[in-house]
C-alpha atoms as a PDB file:
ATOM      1  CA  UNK A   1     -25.317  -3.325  -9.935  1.00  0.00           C
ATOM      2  CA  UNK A   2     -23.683   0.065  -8.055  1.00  0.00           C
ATOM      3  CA  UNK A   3     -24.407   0.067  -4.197  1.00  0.00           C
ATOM      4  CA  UNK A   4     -27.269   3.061  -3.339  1.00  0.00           C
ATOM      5  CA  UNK A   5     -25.672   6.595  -3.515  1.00  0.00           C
ATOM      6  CA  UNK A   6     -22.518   5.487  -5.876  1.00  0.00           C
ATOM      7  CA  UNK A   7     -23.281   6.395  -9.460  1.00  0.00           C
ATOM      8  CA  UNK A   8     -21.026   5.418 -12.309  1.00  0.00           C
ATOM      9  CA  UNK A   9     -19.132   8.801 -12.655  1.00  0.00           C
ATOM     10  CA  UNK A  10     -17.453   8.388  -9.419  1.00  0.00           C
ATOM     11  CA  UNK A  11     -15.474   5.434 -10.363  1.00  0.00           C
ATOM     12  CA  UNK A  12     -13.777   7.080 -13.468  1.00  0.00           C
ATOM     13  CA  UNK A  13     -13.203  10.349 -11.002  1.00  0.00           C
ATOM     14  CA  UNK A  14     -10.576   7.771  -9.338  1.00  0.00           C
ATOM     15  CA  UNK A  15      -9.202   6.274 -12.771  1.00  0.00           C
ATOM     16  CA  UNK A  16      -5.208   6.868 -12.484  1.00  0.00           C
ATOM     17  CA  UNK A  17      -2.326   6.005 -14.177  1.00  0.00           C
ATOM     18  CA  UNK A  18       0.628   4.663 -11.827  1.00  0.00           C
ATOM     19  CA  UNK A  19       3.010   6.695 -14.179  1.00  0.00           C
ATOM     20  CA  UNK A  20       1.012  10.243 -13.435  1.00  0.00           C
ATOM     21  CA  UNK A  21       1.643   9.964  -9.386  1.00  0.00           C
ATOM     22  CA  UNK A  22       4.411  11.159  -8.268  1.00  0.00           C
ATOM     23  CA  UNK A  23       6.425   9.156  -5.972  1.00  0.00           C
ATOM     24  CA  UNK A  24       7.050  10.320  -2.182  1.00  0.00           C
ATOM     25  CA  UNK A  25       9.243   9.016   0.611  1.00  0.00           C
ATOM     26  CA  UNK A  26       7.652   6.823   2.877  1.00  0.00           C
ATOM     27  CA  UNK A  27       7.385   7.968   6.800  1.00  0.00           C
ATOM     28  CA  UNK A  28       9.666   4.973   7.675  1.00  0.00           C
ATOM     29  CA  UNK A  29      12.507   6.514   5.185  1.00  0.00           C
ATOM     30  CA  UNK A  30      12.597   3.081   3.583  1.00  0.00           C
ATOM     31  CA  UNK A  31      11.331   2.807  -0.281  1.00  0.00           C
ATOM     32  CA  UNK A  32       9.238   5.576  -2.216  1.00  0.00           C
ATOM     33  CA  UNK A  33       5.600   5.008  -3.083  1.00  0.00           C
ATOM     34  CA  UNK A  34       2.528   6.172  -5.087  1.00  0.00           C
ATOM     35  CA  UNK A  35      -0.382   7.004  -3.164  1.00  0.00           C
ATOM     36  CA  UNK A  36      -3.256   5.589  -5.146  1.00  0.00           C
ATOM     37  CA  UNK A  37      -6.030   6.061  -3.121  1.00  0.00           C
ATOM     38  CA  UNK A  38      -6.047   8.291   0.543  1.00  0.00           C
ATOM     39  CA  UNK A  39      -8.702   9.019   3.701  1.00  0.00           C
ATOM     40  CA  UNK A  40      -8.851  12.622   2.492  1.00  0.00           C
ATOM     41  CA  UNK A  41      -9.664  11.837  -1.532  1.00  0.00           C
ATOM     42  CA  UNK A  42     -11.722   8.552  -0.523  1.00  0.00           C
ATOM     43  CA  UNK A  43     -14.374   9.723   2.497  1.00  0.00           C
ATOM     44  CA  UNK A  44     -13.973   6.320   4.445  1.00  0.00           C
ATOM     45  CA  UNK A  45     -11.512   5.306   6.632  1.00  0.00           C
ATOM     46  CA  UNK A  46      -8.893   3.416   4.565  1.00  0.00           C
ATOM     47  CA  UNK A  47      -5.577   5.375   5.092  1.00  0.00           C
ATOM     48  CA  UNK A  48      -4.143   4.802   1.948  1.00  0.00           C
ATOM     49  CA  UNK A  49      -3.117   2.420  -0.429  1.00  0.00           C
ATOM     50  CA  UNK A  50       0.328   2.572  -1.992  1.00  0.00           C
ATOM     51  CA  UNK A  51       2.589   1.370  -4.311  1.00  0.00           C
ATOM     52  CA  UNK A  52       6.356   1.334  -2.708  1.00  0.00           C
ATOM     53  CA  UNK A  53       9.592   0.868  -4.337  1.00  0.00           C
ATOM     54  CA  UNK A  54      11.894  -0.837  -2.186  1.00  0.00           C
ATOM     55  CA  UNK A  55      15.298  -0.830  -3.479  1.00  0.00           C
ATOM     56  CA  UNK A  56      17.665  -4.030  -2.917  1.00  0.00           C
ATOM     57  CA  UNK A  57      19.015  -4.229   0.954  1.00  0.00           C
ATOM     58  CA  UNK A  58      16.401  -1.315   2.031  1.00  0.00           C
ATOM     59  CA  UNK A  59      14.845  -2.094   4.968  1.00  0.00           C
ATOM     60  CA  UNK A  60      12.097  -0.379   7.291  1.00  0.00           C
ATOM     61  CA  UNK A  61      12.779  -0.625  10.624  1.00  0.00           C
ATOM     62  CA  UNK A  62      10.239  -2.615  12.459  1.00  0.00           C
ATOM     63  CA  UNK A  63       7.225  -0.535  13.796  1.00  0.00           C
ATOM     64  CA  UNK A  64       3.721  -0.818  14.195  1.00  0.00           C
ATOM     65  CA  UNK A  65       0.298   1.427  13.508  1.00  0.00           C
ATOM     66  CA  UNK A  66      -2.481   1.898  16.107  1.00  0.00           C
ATOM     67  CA  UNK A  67      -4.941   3.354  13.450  1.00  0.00           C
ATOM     68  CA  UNK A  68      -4.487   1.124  10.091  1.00  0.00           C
ATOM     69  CA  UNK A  69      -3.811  -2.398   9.004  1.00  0.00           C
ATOM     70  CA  UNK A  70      -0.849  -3.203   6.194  1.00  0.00           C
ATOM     71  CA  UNK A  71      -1.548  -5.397   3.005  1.00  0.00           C
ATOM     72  CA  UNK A  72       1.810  -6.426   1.107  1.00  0.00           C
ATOM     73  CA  UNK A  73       1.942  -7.616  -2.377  1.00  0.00           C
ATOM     74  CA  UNK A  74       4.955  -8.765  -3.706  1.00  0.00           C
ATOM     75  CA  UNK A  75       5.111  -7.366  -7.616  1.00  0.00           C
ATOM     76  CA  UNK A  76       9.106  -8.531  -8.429  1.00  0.00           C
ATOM     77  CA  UNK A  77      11.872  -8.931  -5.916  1.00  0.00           C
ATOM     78  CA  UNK A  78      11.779 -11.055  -2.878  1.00  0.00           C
ATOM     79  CA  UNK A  79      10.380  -9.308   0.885  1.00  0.00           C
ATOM     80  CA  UNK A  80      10.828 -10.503   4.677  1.00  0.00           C
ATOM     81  CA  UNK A  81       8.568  -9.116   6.587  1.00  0.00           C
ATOM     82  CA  UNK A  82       8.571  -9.915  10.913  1.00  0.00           C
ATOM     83  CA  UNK A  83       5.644 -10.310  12.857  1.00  0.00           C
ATOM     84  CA  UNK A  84       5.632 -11.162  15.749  1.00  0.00           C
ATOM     85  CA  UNK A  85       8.803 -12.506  15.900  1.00  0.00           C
ATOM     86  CA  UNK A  86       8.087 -14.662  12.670  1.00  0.00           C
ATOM     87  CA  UNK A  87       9.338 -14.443   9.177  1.00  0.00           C
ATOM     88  CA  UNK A  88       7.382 -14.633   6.575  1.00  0.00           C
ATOM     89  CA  UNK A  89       9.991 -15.101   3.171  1.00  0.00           C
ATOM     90  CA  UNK A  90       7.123 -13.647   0.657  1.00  0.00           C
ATOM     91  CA  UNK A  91       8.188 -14.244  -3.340  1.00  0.00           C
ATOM     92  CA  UNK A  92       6.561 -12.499  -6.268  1.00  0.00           C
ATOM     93  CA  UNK A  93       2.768 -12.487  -6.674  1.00  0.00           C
ATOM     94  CA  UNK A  94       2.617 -13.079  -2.945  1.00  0.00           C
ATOM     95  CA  UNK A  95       0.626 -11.189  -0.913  1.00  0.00           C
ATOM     96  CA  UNK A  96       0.483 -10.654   2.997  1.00  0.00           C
ATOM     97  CA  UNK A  97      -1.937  -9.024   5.551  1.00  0.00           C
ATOM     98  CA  UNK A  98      -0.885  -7.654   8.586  1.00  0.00           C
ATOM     99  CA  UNK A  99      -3.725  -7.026  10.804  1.00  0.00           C
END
């Protein structure tokens, strides 16, 4: 059953194909991703989610976001990722949240 005010239509409005997005560089100049979903194109207040290709050795420099919460799931490859001070080694088909 669709929630009240969601008809069926809308979710084949946001059917895409990872191979029609065009990848961009990410704002940390580490990796390129595919935006799948934004704020702007979705109405609520999820920022985005992504796809990024991180290439071996690349590395974002460690930062943090006031307005939006990070979810990381490993697809091939191996990924550190530091918070607060600890590492978490993350394999494929892992997947981390970073409040």
């Amino acid at each position: 059953m669709l929630p009240p005010k969601i008809e069926q239509i809308d979710f084949l409005r946001m059917k895409k194909s990872l191979k029609s997005i065009s990848p961009v560089a990410t704002s940390h100049k580490a990796g390129m991703k595919r935006v799948l979903l934004s704020a702007e194109k979705s109405g609520c207040n999820i920022t985005q989610i992504a796809i990024t290709d991180l290439k071996a050795g690349e590395v974002a420099a460690a930062h943090t976001h006031a307005d939006m919460q990070e979810g990381f799931y490993v697809m091939n490859g191996e990924l550190d990722i530091v918070l607060d001070e600890v590492t978490e080694h993350c394999m494929p088909e892992d997947f981390v949240w970073v409040p």
